[in-house]
PDB file of N, CA and C in Angstrom:
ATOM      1  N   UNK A   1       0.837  -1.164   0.000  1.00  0.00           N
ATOM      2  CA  UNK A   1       0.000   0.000   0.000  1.00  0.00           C
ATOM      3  C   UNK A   1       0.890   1.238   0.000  1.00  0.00           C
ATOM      4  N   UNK A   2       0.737   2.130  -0.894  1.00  0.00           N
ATOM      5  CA  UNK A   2       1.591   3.285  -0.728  1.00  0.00           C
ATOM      6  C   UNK A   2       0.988   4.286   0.431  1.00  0.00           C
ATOM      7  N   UNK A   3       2.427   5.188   0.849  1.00  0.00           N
ATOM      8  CA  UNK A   3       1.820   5.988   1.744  1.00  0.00           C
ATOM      9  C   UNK A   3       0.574   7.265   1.784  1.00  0.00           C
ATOM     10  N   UNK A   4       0.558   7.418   0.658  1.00  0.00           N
ATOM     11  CA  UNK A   4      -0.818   8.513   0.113  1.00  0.00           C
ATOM     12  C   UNK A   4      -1.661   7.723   0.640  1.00  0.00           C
ATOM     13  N   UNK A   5      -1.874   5.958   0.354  1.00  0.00           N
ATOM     14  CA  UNK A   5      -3.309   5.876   0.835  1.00  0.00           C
ATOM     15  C   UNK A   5      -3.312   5.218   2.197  1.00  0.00           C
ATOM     16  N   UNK A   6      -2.449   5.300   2.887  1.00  0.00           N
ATOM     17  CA  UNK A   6      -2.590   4.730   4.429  1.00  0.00           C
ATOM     18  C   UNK A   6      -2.913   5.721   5.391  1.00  0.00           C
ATOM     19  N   UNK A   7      -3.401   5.445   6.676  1.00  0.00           N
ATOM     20  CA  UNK A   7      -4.160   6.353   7.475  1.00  0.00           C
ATOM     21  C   UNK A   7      -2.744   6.527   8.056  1.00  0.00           C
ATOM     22  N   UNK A   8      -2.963   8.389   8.050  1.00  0.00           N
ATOM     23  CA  UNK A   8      -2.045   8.632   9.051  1.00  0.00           C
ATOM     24  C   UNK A   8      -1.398   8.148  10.246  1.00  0.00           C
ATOM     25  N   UNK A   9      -2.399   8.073  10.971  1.00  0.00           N
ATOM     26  CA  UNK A   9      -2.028   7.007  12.283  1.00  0.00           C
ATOM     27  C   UNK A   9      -1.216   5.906  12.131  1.00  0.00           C
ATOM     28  N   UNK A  10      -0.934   4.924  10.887  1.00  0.00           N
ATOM     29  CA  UNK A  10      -0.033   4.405  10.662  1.00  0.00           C
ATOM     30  C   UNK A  10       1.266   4.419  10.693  1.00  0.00           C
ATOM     31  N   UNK A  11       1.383   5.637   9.914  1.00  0.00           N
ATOM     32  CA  UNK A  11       2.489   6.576   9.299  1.00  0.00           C
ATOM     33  C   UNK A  11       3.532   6.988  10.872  1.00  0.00           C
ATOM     34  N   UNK A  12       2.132   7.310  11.592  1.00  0.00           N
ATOM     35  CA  UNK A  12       2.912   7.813  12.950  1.00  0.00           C
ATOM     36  C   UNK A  12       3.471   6.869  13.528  1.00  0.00           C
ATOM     37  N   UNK A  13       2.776   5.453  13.812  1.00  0.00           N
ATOM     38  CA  UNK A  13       3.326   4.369  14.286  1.00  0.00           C
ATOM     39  C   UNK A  13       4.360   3.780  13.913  1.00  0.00           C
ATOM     40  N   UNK A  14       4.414   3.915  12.351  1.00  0.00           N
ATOM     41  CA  UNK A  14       6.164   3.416  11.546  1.00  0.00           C
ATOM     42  C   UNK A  14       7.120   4.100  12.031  1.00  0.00           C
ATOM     43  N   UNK A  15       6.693   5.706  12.114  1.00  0.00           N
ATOM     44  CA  UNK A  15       8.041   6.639  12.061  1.00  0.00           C
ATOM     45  C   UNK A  15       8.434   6.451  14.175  1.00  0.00           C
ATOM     46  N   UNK A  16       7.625   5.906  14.725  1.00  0.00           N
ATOM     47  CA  UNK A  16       7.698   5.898  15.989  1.00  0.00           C
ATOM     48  C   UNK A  16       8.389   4.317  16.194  1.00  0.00           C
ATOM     49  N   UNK A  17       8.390   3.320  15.658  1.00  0.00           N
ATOM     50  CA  UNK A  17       8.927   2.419  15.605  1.00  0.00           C
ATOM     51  C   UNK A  17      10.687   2.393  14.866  1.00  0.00           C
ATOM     52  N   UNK A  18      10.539   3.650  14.144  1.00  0.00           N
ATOM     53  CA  UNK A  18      11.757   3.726  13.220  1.00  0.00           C
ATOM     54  C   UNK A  18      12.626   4.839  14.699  1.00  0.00           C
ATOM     55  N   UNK A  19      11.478   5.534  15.049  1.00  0.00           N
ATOM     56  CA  UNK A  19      12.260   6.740  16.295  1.00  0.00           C
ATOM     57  C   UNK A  19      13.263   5.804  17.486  1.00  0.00           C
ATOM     58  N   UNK A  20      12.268   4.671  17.796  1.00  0.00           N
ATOM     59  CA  UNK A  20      12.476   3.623  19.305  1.00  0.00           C
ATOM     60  C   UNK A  20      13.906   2.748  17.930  1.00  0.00           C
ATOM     61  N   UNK A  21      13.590   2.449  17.321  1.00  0.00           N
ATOM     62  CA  UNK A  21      15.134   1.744  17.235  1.00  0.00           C
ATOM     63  C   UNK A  21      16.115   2.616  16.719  1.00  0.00           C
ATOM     64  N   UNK A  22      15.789   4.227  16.091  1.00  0.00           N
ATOM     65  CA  UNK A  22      17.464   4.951  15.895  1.00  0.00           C
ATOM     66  C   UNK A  22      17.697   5.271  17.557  1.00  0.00           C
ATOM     67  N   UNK A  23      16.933   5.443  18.106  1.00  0.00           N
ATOM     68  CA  UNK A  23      17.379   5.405  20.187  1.00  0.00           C
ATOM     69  C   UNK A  23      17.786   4.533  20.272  1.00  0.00           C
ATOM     70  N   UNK A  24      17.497   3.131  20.516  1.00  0.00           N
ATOM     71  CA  UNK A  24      18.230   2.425  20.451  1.00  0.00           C
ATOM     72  C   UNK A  24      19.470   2.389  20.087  1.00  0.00           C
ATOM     73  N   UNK A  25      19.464   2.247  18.921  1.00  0.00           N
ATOM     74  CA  UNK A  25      21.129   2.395  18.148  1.00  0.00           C
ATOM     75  C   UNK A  25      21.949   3.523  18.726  1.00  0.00           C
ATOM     76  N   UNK A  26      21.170   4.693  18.730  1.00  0.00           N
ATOM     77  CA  UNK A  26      22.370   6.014  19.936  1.00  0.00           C
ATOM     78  C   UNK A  26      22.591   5.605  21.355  1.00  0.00           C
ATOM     79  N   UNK A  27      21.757   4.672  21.706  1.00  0.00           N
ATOM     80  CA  UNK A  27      22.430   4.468  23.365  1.00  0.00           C
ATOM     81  C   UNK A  27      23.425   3.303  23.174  1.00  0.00           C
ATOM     82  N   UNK A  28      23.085   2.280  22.350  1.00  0.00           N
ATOM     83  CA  UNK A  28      24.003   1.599  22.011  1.00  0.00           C
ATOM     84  C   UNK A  28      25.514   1.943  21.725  1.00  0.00           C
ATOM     85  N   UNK A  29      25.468   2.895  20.640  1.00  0.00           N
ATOM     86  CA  UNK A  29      26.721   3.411  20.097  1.00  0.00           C
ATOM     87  C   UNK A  29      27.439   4.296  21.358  1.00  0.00           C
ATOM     88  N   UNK A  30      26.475   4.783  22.373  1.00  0.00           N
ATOM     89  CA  UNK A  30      26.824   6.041  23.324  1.00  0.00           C
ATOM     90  C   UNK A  30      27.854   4.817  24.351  1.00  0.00           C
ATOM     91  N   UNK A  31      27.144   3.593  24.443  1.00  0.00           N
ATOM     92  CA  UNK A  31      27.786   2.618  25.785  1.00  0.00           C
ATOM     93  C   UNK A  31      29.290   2.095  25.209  1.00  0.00           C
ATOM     94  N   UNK A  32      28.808   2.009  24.320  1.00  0.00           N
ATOM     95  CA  UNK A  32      29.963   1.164  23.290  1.00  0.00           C
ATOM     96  C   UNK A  32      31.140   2.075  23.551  1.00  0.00           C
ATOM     97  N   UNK A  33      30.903   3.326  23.340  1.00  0.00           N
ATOM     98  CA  UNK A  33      32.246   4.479  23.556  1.00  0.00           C
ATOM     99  C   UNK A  33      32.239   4.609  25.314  1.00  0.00           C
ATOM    100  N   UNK A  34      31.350   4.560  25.638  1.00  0.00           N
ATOM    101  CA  UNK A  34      31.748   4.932  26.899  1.00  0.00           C
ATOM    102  C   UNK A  34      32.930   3.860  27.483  1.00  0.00           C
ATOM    103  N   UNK A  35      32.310   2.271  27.533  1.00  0.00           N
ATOM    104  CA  UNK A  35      33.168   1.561  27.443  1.00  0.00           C
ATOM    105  C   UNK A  35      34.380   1.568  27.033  1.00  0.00           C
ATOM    106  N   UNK A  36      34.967   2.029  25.850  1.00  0.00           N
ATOM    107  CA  UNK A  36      36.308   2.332  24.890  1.00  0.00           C
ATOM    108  C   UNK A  36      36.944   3.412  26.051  1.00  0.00           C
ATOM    109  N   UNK A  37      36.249   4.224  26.562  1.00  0.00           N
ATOM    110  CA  UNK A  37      36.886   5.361  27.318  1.00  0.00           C
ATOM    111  C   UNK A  37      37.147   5.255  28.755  1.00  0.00           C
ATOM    112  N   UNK A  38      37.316   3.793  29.087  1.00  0.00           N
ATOM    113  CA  UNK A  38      37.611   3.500  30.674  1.00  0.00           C
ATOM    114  C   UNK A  38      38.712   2.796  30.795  1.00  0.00           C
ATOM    115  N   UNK A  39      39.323   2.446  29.367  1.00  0.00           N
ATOM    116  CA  UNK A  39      40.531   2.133  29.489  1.00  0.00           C
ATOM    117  C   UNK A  39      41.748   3.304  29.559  1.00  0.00           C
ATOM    118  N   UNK A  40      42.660   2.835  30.168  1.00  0.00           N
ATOM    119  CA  UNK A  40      43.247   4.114  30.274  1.00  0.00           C
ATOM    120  C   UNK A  40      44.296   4.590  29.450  1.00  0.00           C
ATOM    121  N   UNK A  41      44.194   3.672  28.531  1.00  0.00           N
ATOM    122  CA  UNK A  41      45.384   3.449  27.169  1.00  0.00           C
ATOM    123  C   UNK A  41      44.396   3.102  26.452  1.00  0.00           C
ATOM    124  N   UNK A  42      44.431   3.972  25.226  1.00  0.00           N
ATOM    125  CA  UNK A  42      43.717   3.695  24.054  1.00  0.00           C
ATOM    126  C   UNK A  42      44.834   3.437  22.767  1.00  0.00           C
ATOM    127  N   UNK A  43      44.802   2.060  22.308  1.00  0.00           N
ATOM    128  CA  UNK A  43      45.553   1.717  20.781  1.00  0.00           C
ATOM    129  C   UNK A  43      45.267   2.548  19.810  1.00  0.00           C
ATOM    130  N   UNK A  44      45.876   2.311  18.670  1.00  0.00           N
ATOM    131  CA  UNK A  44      45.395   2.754  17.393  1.00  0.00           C
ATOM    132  C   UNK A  44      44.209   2.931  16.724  1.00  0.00           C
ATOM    133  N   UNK A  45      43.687   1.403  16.720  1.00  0.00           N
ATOM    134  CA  UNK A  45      42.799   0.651  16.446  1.00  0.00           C
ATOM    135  C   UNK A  45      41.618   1.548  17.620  1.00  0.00           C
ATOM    136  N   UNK A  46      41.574   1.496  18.716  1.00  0.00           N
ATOM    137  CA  UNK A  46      40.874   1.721  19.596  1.00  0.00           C
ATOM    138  C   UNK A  46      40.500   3.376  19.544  1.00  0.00           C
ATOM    139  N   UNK A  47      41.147   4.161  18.858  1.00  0.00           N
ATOM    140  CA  UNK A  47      41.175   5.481  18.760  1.00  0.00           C
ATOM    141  C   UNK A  47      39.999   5.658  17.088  1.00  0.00           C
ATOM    142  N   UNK A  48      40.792   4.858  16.143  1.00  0.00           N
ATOM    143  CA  UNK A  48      39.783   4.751  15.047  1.00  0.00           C
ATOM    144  C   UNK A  48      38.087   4.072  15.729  1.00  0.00           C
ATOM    145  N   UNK A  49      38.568   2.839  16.306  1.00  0.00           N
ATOM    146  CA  UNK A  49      36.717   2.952  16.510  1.00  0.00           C
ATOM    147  C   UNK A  49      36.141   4.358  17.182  1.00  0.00           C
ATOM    148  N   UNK A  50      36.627   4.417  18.128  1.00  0.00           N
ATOM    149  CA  UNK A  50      36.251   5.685  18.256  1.00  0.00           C
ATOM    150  C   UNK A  50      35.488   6.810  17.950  1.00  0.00           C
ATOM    151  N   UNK A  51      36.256   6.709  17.071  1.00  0.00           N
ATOM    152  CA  UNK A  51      36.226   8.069  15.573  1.00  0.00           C
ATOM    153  C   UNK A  51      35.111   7.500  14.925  1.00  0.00           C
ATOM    154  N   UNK A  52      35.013   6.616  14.933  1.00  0.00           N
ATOM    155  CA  UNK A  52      33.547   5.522  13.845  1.00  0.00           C
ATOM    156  C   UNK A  52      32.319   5.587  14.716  1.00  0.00           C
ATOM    157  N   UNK A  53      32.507   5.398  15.767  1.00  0.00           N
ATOM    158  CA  UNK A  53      31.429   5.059  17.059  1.00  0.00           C
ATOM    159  C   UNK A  53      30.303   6.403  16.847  1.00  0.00           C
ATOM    160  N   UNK A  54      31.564   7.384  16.819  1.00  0.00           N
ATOM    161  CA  UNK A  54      31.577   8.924  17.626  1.00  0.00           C
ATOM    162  C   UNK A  54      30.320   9.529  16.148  1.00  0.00           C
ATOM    163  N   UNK A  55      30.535   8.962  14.565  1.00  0.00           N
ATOM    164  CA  UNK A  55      30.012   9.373  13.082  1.00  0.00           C
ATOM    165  C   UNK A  55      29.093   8.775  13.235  1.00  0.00           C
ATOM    166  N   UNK A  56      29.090   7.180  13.661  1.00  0.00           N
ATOM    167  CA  UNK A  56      28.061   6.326  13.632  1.00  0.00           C
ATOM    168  C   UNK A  56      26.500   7.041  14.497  1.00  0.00           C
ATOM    169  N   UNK A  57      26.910   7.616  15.512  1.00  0.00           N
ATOM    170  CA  UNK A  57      25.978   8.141  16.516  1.00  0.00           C
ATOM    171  C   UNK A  57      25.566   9.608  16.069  1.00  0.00           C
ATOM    172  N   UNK A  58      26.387  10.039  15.740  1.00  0.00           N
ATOM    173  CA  UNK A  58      26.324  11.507  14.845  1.00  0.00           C
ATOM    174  C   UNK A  58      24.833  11.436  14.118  1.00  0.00           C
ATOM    175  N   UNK A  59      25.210  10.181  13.064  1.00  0.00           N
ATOM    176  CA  UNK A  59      24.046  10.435  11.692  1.00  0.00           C
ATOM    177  C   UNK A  59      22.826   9.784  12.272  1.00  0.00           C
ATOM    178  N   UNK A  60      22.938   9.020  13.591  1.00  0.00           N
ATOM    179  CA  UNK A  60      21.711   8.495  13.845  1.00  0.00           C
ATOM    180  C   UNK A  60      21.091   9.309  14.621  1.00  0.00           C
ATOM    181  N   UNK A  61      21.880  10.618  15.421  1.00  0.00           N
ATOM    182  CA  UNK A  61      20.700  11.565  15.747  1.00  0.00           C
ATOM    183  C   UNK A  61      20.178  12.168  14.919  1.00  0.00           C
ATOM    184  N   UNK A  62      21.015  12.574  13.617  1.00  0.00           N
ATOM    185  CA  UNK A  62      20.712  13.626  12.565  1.00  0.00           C
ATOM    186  C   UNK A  62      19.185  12.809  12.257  1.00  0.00           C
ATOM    187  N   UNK A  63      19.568  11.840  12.024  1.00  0.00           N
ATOM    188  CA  UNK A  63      18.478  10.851  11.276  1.00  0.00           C
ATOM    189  C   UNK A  63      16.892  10.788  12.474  1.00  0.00           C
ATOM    190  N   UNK A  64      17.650  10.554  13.808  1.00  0.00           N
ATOM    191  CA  UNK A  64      16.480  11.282  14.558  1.00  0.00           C
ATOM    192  C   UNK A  64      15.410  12.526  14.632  1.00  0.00           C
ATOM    193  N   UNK A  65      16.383  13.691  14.441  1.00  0.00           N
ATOM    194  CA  UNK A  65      16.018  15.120  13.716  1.00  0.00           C
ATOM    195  C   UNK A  65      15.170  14.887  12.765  1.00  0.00           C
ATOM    196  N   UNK A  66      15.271  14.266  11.671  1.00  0.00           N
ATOM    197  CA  UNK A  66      14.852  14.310  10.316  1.00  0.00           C
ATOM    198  C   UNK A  66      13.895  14.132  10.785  1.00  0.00           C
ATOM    199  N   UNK A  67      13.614  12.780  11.131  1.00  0.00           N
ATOM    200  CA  UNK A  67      12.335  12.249  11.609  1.00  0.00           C
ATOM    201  C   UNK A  67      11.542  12.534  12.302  1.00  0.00           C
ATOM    202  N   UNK A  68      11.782  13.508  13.453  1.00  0.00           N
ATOM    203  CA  UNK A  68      10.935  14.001  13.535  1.00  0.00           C
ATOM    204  C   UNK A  68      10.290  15.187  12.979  1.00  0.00           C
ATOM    205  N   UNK A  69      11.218  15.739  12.702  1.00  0.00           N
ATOM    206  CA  UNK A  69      11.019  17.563  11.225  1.00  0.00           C
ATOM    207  C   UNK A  69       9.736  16.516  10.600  1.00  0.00           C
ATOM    208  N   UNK A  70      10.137  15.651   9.958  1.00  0.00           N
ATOM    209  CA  UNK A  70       8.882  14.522   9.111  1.00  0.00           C
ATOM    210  C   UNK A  70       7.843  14.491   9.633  1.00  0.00           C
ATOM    211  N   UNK A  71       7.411  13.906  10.795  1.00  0.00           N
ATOM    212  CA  UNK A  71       6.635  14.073  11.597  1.00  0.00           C
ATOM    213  C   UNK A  71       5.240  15.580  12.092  1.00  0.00           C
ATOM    214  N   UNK A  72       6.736  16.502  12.013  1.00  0.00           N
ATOM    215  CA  UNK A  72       5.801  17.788  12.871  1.00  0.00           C
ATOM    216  C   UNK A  72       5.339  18.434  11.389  1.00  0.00           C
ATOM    217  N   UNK A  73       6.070  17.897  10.111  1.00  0.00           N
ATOM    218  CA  UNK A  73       5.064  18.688   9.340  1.00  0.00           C
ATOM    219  C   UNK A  73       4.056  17.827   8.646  1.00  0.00           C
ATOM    220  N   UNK A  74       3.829  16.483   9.143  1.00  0.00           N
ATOM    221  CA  UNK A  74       2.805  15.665   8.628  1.00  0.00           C
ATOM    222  C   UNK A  74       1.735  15.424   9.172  1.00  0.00           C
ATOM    223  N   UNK A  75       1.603  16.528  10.821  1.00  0.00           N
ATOM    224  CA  UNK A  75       0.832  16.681  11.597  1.00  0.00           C
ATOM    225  C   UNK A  75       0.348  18.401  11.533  1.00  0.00           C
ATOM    226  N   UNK A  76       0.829  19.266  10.574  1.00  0.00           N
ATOM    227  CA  UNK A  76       0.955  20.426  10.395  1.00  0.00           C
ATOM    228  C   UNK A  76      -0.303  20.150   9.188  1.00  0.00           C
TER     229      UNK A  76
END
């Protein structure tokens, strides 16, 4: 069914199911570094995840943002 013809209320429930797992994925990515940062020597390797962890969590708030911007004007 395309989204033109589904009831809104749907729409809200996808993008709220899509909201609960990019949270997910940012607390995930948030523990994951926190973890990396209790050692008190960080490797090479350990400095690049890091750096990956740190982008990875970046685009999944951005992607949070979006979604909801999506949201407040599909209720507008």
């Amino acid at each position: 069914m395309s989204s033109l013809q589904r009831n809104p209320g749907d729409q809200y429930q996808d993008a709220d199911a899509e909201y609960q797992k990019l949270a997910e994925q940012h607390t995930q990515y948030e523990a994951e570094l926190h973890r990396l940062t209790l050692s008190p020597y960080l490797s090479a390797e350990d400095l690049l995840e890091e750096v990956r962890l740190k982008k990875l969590k970046l685009r999944v708030k951005d992607e949070m943002q979006q979604l909801l911007k999506r949201q407040r004007h599909a209720c507008a």
